[in-house]
C-alpha atoms as a PDB file:
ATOM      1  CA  UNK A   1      -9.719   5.569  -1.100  1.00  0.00           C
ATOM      2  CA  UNK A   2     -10.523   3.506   1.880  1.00  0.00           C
ATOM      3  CA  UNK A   3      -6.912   1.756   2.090  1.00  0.00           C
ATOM      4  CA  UNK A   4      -5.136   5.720   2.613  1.00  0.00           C
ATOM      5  CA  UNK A   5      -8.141   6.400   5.304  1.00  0.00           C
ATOM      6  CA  UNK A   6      -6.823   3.111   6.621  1.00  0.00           C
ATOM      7  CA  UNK A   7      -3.720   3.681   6.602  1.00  0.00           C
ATOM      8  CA  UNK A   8      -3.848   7.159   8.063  1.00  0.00           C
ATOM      9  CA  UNK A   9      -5.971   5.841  10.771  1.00  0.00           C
ATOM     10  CA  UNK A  10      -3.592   3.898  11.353  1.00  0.00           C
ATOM     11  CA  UNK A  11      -0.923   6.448  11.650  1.00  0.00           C
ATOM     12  CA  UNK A  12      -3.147   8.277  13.952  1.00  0.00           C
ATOM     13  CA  UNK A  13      -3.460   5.912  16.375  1.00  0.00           C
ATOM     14  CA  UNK A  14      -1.076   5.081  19.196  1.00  0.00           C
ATOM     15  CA  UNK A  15      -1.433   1.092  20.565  1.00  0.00           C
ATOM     16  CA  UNK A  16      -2.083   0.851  24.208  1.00  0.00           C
ATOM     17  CA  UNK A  17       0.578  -0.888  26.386  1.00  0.00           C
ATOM     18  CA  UNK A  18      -1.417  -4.445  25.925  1.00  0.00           C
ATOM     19  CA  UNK A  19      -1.109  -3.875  21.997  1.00  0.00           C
ATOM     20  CA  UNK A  20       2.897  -3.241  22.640  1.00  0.00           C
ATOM     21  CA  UNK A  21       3.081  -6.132  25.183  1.00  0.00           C
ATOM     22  CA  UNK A  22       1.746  -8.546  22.285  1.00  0.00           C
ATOM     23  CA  UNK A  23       3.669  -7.047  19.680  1.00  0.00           C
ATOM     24  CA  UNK A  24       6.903  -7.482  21.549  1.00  0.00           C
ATOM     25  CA  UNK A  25       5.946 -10.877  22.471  1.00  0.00           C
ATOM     26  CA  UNK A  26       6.078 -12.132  18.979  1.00  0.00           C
ATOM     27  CA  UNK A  27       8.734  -9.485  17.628  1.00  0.00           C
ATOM     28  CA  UNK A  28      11.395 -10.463  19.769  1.00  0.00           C
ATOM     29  CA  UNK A  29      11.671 -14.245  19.164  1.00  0.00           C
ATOM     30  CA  UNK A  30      11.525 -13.189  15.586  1.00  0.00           C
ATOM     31  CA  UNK A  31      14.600 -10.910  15.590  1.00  0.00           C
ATOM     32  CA  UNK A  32      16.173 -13.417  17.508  1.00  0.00           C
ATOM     33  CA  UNK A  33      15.552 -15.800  14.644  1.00  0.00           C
ATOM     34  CA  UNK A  34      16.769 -13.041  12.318  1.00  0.00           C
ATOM     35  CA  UNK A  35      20.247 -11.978  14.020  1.00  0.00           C
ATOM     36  CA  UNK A  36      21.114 -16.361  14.386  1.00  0.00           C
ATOM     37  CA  UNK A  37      20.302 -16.688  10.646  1.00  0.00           C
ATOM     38  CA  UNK A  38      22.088 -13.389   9.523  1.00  0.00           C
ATOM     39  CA  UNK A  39      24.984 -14.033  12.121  1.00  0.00           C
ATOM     40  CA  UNK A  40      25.076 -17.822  11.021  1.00  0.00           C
ATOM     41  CA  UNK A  41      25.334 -16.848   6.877  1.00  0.00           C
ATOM     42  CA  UNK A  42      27.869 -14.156   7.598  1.00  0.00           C
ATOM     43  CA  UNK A  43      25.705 -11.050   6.748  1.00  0.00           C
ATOM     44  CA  UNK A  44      25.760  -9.725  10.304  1.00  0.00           C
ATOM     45  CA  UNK A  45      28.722  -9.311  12.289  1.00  0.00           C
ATOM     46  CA  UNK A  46      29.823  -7.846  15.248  1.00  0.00           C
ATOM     47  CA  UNK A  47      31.537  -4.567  14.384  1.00  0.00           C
ATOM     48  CA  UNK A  48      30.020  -1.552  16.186  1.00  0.00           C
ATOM     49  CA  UNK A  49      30.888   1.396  14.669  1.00  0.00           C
ATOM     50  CA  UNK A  50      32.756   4.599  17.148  1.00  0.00           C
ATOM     51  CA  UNK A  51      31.441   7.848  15.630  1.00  0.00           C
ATOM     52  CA  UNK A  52      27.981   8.325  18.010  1.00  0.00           C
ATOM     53  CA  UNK A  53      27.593  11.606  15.876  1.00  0.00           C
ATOM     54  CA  UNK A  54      27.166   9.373  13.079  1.00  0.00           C
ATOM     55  CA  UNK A  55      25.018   7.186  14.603  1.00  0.00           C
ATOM     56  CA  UNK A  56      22.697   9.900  15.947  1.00  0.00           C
ATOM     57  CA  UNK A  57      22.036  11.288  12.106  1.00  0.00           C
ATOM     58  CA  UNK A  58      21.975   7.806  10.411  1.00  0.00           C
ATOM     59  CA  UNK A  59      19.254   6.978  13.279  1.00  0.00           C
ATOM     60  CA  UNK A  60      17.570   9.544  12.293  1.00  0.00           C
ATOM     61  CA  UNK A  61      17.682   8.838   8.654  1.00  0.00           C
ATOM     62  CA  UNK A  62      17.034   5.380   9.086  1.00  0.00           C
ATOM     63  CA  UNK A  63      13.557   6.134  10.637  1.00  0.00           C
ATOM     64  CA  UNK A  64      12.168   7.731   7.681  1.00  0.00           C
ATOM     65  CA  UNK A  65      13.823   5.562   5.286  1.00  0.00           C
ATOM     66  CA  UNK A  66      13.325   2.683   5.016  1.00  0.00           C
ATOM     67  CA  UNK A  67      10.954   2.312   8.366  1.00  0.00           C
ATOM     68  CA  UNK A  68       8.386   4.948   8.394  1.00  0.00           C
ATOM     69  CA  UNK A  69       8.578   5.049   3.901  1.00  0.00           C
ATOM     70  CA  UNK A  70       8.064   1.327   3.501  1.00  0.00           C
ATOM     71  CA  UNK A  71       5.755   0.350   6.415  1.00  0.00           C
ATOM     72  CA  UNK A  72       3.343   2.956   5.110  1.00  0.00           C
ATOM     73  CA  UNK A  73       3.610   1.890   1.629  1.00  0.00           C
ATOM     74  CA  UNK A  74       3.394  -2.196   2.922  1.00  0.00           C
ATOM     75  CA  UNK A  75       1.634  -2.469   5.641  1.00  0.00           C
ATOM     76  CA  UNK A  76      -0.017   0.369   4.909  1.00  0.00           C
ATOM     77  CA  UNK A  77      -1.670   1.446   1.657  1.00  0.00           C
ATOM     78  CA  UNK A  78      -1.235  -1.929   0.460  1.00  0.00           C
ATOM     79  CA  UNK A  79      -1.983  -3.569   3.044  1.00  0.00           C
ATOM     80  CA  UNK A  80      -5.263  -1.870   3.513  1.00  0.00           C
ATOM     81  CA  UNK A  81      -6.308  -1.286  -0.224  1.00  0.00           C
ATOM     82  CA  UNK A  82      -5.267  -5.381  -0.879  1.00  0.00           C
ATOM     83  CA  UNK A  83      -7.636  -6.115   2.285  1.00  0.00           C
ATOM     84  CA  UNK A  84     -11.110  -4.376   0.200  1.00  0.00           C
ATOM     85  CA  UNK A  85     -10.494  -7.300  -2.360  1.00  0.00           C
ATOM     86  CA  UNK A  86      -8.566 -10.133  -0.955  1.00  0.00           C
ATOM     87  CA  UNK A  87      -8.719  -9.782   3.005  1.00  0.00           C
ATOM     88  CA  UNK A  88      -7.176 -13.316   3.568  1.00  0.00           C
ATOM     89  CA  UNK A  89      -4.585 -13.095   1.338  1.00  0.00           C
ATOM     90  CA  UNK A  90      -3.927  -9.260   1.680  1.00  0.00           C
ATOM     91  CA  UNK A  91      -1.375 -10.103   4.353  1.00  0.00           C
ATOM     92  CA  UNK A  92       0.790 -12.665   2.676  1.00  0.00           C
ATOM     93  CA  UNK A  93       0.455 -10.340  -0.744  1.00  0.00           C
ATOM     94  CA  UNK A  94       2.139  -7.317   0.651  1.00  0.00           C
ATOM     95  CA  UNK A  95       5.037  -9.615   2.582  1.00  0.00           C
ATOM     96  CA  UNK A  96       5.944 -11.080  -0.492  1.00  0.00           C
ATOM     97  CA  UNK A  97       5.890  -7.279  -2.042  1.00  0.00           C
ATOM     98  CA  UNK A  98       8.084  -6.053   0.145  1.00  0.00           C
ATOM     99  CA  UNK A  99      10.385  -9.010   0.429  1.00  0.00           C
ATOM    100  CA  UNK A 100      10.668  -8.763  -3.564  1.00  0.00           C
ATOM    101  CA  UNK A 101      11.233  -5.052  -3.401  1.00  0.00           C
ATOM    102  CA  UNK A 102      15.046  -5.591  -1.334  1.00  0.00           C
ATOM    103  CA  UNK A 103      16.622  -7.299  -4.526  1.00  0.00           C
ATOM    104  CA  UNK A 104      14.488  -5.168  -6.582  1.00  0.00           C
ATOM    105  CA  UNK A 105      16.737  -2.408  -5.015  1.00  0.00           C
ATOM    106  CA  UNK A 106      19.805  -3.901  -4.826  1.00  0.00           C
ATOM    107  CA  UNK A 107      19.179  -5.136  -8.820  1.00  0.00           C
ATOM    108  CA  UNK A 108      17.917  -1.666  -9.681  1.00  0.00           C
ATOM    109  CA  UNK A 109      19.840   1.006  -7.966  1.00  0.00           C
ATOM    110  CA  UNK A 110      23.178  -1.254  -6.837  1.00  0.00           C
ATOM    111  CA  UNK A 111      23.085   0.683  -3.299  1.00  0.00           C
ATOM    112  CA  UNK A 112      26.157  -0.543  -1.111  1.00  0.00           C
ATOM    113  CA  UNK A 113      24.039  -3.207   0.583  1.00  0.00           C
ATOM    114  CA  UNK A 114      23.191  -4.990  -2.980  1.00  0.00           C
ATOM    115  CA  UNK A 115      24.831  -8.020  -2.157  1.00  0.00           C
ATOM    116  CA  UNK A 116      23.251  -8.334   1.048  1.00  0.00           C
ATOM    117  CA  UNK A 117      19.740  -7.831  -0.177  1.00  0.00           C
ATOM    118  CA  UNK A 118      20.622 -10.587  -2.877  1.00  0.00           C
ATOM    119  CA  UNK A 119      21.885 -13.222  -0.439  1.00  0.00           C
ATOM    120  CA  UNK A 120      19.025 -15.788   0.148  1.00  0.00           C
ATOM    121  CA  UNK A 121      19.639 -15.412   4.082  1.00  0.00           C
ATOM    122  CA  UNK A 122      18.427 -12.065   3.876  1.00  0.00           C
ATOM    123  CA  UNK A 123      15.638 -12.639   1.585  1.00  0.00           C
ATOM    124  CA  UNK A 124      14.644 -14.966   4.115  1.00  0.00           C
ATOM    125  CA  UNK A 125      15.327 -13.084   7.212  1.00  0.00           C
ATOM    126  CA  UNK A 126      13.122 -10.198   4.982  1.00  0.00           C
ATOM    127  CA  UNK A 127      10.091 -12.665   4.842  1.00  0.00           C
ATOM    128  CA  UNK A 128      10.095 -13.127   8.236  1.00  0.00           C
ATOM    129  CA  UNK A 129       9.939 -10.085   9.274  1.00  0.00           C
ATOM    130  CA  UNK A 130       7.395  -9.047   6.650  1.00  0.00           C
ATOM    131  CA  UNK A 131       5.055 -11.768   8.413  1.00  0.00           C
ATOM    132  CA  UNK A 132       5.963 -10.501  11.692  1.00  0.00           C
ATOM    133  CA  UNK A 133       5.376  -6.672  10.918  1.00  0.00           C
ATOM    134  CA  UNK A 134       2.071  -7.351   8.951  1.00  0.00           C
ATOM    135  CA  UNK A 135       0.698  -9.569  11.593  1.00  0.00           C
ATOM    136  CA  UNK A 136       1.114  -6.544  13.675  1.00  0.00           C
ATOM    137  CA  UNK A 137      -0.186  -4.284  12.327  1.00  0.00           C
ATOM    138  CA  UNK A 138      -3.143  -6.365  11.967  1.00  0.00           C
ATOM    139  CA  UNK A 139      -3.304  -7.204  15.612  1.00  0.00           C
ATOM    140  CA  UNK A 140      -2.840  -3.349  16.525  1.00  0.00           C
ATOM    141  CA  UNK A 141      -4.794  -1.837  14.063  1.00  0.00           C
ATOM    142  CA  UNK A 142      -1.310   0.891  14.100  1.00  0.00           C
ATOM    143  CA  UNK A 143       1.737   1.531  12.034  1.00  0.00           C
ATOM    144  CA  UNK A 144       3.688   2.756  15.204  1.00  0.00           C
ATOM    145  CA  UNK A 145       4.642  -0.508  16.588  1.00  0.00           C
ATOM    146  CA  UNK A 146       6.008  -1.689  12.711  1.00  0.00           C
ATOM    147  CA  UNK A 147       7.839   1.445  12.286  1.00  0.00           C
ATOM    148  CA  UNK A 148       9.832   1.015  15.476  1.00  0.00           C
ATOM    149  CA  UNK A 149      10.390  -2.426  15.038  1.00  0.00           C
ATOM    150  CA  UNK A 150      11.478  -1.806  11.190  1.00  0.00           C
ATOM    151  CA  UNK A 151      13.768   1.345  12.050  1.00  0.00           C
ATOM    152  CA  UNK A 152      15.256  -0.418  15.560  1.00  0.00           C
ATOM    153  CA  UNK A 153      16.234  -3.941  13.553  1.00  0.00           C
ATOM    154  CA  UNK A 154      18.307  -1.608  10.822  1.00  0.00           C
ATOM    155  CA  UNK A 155      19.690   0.726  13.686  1.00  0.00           C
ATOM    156  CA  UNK A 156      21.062  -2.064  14.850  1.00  0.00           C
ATOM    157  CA  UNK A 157      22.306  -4.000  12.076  1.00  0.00           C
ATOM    158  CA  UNK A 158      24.166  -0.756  11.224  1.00  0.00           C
ATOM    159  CA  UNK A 159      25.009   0.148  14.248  1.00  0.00           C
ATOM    160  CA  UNK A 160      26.266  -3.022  15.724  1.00  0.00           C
ATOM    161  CA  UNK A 161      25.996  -5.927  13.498  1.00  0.00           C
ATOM    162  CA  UNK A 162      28.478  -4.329  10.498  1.00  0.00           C
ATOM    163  CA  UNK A 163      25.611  -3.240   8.058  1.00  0.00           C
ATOM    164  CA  UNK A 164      26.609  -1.125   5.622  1.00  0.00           C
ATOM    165  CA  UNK A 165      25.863   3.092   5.429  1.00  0.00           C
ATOM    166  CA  UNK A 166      24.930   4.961   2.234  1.00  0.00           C
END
């Protein structure tokens, strides 16, 4: 019970600009990081798609799922109900939860992405971000700033960087 109090405390609240200013400052070497590796293995490319009205309900989309869905169920619930019983390894269990649950998908329901979420680039690219995001969310005591992060990285992939659309 005390993880979804957590968790919904941590929906509630909104980080102050300091809490932003630190969360950028170690998000956006990260995604750097991210874009060179995904760029550099072939699983990004520049191809940015025409159809804005597209892009404006796939945006949309994209927010709830996969952002807002999986950063409340990982850094989250799990995050918070992990912390009553392991609070230093909490952390590093969700990551590696969430980083198994992109081939998990692409294993169990074959989306159009499944090859993607196999490649080890991504799986990579996936733990770094997990450690990023959860780190966070830590540091901010909020979901908001993992959210945005989550939903803008995928906007953009699909967007810009040739990711694929349902």
């Amino acid at each position: 019970m005390r993880g979804v109090r957590e968790t919904i405390s941590a929906i509630k609240y909104w980080p102050n600009v300091a809490q932003w200013a630190a969360a950028m400052k170690v998000a956006v070497p990260a995604l750097a990081i991210i874009a060179a590796m995904g760029l550099l293995s072939g699983w990004l490319i520049w191809s940015p798609i025409t159809d804005a009205s597209n892009l404006a309900k796939t945006a949309l989309v994209l927010f709830f799922v996969p952002a807002f869905v999986e950063e409340f169920i990982f850094r989250g619930l799990l995050l918070s109900w992990l912390a009553q019983f392991w609070s230093r390894w909490a952390a590093w269990i969700s990551t590696l939860l969430f980083v198994a649950w992109h081939p998990f998908q692409a294993l169990t329901f074959g989306p159009p992405w499944a090859d993607i979420f196999l490649n080890p680039s991504f799986i990579f690219a996936t733990l770094i971000l997990g450690i990023i995001l959860s780190h966070i969310r830590i540091k901010s005591q909020s979901l908001w700033p993992c959210i945005i992060l989550h939903w803008t990285a995928v906007v953009i992939w699909k967007s810009l960087l040739g990711g694929p659309f349902y």
